[in-house]
PDB file of N, CA and C in Angstrom:
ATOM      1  N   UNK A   1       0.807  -1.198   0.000  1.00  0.00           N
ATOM      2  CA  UNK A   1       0.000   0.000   0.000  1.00  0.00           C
ATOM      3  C   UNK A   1       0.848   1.258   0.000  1.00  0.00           C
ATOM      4  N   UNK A   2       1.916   1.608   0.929  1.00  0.00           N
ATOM      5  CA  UNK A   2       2.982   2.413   0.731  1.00  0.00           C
ATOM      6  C   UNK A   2       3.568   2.688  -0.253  1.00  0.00           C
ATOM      7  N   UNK A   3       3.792   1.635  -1.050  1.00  0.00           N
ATOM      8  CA  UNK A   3       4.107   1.853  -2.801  1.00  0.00           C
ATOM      9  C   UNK A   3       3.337   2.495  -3.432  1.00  0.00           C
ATOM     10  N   UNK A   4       1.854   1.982  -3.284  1.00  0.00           N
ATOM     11  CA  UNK A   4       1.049   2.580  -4.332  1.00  0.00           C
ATOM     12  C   UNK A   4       0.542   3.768  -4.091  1.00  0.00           C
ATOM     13  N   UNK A   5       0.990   4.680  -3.308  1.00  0.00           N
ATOM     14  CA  UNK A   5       0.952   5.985  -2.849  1.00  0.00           C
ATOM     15  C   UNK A   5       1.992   6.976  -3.147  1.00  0.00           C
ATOM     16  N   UNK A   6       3.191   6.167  -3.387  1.00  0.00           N
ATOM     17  CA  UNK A   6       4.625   6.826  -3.338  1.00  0.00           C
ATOM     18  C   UNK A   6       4.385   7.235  -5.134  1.00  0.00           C
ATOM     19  N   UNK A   7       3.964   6.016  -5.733  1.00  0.00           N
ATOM     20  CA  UNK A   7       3.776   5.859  -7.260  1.00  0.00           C
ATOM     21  C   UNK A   7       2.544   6.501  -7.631  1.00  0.00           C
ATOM     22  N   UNK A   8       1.847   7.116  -6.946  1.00  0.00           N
ATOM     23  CA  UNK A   8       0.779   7.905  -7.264  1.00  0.00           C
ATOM     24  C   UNK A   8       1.622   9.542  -7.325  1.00  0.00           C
ATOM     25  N   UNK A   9       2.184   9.369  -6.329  1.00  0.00           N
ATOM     26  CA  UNK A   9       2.733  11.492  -5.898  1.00  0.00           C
ATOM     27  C   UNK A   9       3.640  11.171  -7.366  1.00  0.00           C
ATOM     28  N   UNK A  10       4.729  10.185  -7.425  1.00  0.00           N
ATOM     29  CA  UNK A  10       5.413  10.405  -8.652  1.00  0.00           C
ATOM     30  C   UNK A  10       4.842  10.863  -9.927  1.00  0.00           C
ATOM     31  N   UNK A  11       3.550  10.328 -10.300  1.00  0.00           N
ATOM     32  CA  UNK A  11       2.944  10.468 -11.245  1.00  0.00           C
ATOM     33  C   UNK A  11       2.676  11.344 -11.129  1.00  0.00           C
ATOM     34  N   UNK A  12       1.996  12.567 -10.014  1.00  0.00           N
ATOM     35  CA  UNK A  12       1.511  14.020 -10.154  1.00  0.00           C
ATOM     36  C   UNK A  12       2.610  14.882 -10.368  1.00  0.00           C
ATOM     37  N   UNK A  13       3.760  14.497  -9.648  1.00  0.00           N
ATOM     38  CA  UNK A  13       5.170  15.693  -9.457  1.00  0.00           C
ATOM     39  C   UNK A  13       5.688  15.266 -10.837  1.00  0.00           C
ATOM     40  N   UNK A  14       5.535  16.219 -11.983  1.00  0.00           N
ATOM     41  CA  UNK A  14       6.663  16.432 -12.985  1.00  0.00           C
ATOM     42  C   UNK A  14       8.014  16.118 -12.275  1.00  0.00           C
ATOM     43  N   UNK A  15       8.981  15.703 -12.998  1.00  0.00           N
ATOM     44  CA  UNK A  15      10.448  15.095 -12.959  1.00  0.00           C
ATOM     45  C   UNK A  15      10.922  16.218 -12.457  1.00  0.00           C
ATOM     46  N   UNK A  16      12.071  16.404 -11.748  1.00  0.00           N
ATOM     47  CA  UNK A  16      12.700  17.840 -11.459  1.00  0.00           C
ATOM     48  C   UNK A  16      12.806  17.933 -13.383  1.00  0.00           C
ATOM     49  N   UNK A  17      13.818  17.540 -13.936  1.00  0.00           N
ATOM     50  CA  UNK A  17      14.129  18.147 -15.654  1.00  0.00           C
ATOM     51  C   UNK A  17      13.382  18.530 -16.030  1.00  0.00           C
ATOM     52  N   UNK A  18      11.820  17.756 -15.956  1.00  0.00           N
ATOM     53  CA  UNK A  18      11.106  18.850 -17.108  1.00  0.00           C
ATOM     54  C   UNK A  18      10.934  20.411 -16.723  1.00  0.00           C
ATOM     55  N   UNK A  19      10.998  20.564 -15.139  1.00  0.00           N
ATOM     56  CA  UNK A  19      10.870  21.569 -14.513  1.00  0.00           C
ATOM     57  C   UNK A  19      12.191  23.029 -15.299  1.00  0.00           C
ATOM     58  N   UNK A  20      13.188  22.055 -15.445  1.00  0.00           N
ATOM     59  CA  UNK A  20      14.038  23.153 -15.794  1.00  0.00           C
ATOM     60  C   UNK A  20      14.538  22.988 -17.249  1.00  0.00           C
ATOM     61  N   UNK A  21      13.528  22.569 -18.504  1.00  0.00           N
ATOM     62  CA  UNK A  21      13.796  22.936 -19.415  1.00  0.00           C
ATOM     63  C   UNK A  21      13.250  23.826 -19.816  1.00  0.00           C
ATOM     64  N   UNK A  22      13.677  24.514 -20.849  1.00  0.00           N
ATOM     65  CA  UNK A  22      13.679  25.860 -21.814  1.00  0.00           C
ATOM     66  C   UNK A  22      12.852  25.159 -22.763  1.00  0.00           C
ATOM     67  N   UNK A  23      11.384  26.566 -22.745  1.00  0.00           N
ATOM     68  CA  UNK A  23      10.283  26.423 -23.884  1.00  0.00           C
ATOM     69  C   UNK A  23      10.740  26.235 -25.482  1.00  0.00           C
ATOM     70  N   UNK A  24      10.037  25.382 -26.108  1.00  0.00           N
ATOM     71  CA  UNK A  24      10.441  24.989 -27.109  1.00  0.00           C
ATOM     72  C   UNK A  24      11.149  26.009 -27.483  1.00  0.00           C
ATOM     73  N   UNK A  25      10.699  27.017 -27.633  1.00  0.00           N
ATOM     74  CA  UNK A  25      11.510  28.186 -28.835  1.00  0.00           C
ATOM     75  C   UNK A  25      12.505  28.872 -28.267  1.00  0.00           C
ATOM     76  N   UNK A  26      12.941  28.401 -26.751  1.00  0.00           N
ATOM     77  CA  UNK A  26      14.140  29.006 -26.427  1.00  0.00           C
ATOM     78  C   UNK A  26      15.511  28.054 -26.741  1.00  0.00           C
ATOM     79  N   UNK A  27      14.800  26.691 -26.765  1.00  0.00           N
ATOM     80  CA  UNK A  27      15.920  26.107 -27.223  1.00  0.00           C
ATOM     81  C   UNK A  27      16.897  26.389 -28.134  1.00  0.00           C
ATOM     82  N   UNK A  28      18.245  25.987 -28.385  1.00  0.00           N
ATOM     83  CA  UNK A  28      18.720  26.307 -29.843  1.00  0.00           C
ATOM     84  C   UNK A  28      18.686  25.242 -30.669  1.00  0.00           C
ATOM     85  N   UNK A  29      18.424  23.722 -30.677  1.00  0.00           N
ATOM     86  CA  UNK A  29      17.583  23.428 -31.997  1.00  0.00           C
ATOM     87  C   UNK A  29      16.636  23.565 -32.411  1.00  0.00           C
ATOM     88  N   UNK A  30      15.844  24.059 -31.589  1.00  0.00           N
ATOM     89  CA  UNK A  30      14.591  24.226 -32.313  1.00  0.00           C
ATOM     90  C   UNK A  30      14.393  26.305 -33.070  1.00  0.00           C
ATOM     91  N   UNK A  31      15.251  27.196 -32.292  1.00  0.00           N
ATOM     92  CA  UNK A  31      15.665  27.804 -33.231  1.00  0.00           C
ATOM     93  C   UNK A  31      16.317  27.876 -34.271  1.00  0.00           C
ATOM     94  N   UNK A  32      17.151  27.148 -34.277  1.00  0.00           N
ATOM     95  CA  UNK A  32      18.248  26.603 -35.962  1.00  0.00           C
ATOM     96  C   UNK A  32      16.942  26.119 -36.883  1.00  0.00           C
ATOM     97  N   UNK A  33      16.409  25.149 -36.539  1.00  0.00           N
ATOM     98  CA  UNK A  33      15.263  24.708 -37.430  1.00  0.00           C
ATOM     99  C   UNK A  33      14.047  25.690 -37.742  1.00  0.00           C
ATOM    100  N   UNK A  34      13.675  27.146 -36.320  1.00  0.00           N
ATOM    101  CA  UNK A  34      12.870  27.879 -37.291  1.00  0.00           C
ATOM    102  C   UNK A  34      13.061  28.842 -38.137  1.00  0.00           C
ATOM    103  N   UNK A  35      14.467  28.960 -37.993  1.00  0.00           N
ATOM    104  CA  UNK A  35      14.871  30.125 -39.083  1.00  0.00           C
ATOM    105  C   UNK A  35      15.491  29.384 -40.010  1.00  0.00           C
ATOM    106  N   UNK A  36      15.774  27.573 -40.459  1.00  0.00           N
ATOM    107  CA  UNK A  36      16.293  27.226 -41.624  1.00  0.00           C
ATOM    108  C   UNK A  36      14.918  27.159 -42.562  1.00  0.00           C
ATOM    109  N   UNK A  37      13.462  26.461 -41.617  1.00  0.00           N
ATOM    110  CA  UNK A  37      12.468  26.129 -42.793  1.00  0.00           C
ATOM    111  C   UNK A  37      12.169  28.036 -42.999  1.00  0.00           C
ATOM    112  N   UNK A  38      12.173  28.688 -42.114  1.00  0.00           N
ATOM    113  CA  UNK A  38      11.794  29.863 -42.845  1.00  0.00           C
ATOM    114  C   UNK A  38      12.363  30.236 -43.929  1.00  0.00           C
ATOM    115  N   UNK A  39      13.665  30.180 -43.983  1.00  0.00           N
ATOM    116  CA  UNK A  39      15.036  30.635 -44.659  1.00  0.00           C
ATOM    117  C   UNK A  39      14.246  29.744 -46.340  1.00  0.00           C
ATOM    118  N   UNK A  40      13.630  28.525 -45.618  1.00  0.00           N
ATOM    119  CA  UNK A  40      13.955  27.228 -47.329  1.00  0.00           C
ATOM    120  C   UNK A  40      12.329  27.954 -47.750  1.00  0.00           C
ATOM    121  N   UNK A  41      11.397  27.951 -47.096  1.00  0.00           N
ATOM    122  CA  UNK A  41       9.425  28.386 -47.295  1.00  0.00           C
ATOM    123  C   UNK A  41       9.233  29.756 -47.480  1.00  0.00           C
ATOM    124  N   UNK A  42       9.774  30.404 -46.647  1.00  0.00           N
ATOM    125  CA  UNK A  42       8.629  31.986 -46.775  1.00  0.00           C
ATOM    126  C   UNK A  42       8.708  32.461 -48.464  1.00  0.00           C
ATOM    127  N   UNK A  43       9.828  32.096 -49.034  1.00  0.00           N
ATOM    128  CA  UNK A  43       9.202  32.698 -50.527  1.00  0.00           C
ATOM    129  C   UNK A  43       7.787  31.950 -51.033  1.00  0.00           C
ATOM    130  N   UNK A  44       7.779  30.828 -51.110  1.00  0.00           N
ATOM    131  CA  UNK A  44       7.118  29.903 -51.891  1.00  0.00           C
ATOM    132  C   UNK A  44       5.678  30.402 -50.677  1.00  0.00           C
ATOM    133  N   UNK A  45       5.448  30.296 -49.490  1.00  0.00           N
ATOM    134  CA  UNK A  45       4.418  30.328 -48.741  1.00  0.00           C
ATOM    135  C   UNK A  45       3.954  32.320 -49.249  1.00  0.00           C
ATOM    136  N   UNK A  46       5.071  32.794 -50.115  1.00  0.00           N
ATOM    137  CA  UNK A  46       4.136  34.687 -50.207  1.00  0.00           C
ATOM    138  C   UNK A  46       3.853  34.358 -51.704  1.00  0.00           C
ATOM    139  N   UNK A  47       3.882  32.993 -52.539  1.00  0.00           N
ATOM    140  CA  UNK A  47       3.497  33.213 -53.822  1.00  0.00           C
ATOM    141  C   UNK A  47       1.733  33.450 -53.766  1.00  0.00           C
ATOM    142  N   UNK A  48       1.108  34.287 -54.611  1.00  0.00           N
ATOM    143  CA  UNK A  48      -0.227  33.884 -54.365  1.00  0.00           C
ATOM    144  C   UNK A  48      -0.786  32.455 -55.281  1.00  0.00           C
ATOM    145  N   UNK A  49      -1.930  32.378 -54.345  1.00  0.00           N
ATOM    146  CA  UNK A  49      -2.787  31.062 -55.057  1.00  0.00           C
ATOM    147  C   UNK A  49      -3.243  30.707 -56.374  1.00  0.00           C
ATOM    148  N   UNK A  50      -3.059  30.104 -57.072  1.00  0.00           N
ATOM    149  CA  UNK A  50      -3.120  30.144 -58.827  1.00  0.00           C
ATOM    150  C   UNK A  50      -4.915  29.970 -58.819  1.00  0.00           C
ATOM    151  N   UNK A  51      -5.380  31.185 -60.095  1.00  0.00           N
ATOM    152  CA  UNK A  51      -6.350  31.710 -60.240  1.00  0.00           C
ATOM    153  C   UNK A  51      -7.588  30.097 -60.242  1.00  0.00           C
ATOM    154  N   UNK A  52      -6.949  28.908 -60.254  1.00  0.00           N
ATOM    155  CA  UNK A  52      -7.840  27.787 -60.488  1.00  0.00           C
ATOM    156  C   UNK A  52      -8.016  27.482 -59.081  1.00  0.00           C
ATOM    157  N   UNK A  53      -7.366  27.684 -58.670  1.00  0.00           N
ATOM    158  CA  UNK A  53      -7.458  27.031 -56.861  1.00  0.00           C
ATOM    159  C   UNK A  53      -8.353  27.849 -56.555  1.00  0.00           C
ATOM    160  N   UNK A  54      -8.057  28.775 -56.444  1.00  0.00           N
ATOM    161  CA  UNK A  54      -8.880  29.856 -55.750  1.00  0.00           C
ATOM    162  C   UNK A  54     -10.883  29.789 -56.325  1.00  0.00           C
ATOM    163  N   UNK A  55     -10.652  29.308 -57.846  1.00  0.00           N
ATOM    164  CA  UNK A  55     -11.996  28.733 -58.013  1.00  0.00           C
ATOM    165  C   UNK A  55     -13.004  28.276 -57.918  1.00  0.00           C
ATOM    166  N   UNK A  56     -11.911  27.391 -57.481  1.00  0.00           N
ATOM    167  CA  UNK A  56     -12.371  25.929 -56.832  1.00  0.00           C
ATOM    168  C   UNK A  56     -12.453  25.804 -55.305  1.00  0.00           C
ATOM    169  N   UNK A  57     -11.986  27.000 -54.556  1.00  0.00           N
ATOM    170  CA  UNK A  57     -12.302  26.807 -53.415  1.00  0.00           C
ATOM    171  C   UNK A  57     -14.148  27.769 -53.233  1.00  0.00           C
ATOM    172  N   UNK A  58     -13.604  28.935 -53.916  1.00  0.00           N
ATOM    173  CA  UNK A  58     -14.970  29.658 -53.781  1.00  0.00           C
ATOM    174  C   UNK A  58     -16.343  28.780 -54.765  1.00  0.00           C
ATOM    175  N   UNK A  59     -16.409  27.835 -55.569  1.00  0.00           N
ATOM    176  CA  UNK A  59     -17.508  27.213 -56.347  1.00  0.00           C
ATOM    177  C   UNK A  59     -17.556  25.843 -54.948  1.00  0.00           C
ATOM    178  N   UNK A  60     -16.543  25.554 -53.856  1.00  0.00           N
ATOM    179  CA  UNK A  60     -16.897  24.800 -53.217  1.00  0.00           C
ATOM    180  C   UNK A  60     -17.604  25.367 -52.282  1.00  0.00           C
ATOM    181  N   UNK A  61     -16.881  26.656 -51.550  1.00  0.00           N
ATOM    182  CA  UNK A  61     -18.195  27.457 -50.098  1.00  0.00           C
ATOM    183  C   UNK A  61     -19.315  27.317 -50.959  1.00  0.00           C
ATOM    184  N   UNK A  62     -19.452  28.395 -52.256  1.00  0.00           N
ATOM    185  CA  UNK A  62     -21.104  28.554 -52.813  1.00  0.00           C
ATOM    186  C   UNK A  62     -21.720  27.753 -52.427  1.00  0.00           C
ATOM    187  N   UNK A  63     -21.367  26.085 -53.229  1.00  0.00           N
ATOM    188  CA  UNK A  63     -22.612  24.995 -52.877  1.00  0.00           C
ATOM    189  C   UNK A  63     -22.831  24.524 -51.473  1.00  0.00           C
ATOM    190  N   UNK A  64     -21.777  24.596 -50.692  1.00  0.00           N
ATOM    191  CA  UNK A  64     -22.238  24.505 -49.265  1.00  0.00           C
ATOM    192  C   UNK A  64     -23.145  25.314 -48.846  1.00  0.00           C
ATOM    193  N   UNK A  65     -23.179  27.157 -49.197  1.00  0.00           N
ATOM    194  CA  UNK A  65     -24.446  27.439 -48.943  1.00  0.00           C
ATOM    195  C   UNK A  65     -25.291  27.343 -49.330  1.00  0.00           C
ATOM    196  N   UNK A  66     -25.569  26.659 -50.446  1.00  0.00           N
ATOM    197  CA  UNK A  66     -26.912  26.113 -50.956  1.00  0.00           C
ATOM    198  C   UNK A  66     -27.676  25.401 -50.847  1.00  0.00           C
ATOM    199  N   UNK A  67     -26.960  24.500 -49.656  1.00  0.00           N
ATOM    200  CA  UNK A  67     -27.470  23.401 -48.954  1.00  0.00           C
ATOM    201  C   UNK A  67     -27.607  23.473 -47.726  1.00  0.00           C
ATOM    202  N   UNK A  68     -28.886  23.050 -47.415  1.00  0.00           N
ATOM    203  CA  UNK A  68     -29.356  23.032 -45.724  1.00  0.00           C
ATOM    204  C   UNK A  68     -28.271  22.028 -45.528  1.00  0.00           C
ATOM    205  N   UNK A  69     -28.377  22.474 -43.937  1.00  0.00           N
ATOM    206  CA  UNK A  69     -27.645  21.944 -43.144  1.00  0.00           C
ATOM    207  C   UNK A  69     -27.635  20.660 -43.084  1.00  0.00           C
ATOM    208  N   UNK A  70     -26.280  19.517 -42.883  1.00  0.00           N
ATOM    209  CA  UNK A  70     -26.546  18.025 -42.622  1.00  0.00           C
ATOM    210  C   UNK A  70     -26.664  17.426 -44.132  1.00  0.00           C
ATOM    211  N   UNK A  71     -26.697  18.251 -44.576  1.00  0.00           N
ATOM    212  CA  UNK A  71     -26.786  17.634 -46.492  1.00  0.00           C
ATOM    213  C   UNK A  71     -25.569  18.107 -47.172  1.00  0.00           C
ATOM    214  N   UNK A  72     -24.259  17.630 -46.630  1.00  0.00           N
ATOM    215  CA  UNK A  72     -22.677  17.974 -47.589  1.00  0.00           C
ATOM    216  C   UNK A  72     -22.394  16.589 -47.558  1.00  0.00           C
TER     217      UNK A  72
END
């Protein structure tokens, strides 16, 4: 019974480590990695959307509002 009490508090008390790690974005791999995908994406993510996509997304809302609800 003493065990299964000791193994209960363990389970509530976080580890001391997690206590003293640094939030994801203070880390430095995980900064190296957000300024490399930025460095490799932000051009391609500021191209705009080719005039067919964009079509095809607005001829898809339309018919959703054309339809009662529960009928997509």
């Amino acid at each position: 019974m003493a065990d299964d009490n000791k193994s209960q508090k363990d389970r509530a008390d976080p580890p001391a480590r997690e206590k003293n790690m640094k939030a994801p974005a203070e880390r430095p791999f995980d900064m190296w990695l957000h300024k490399q995908l930025h460095a490799m994406y932000d051009e391609i993510a500021a191209e705009p959307l080719p005039d067919d996509l964009i079509n095809l997304i607005e001829n898809d809302a339309g018919s959703k509002k054309d339809k009662p609800p529960g009928e997509e």
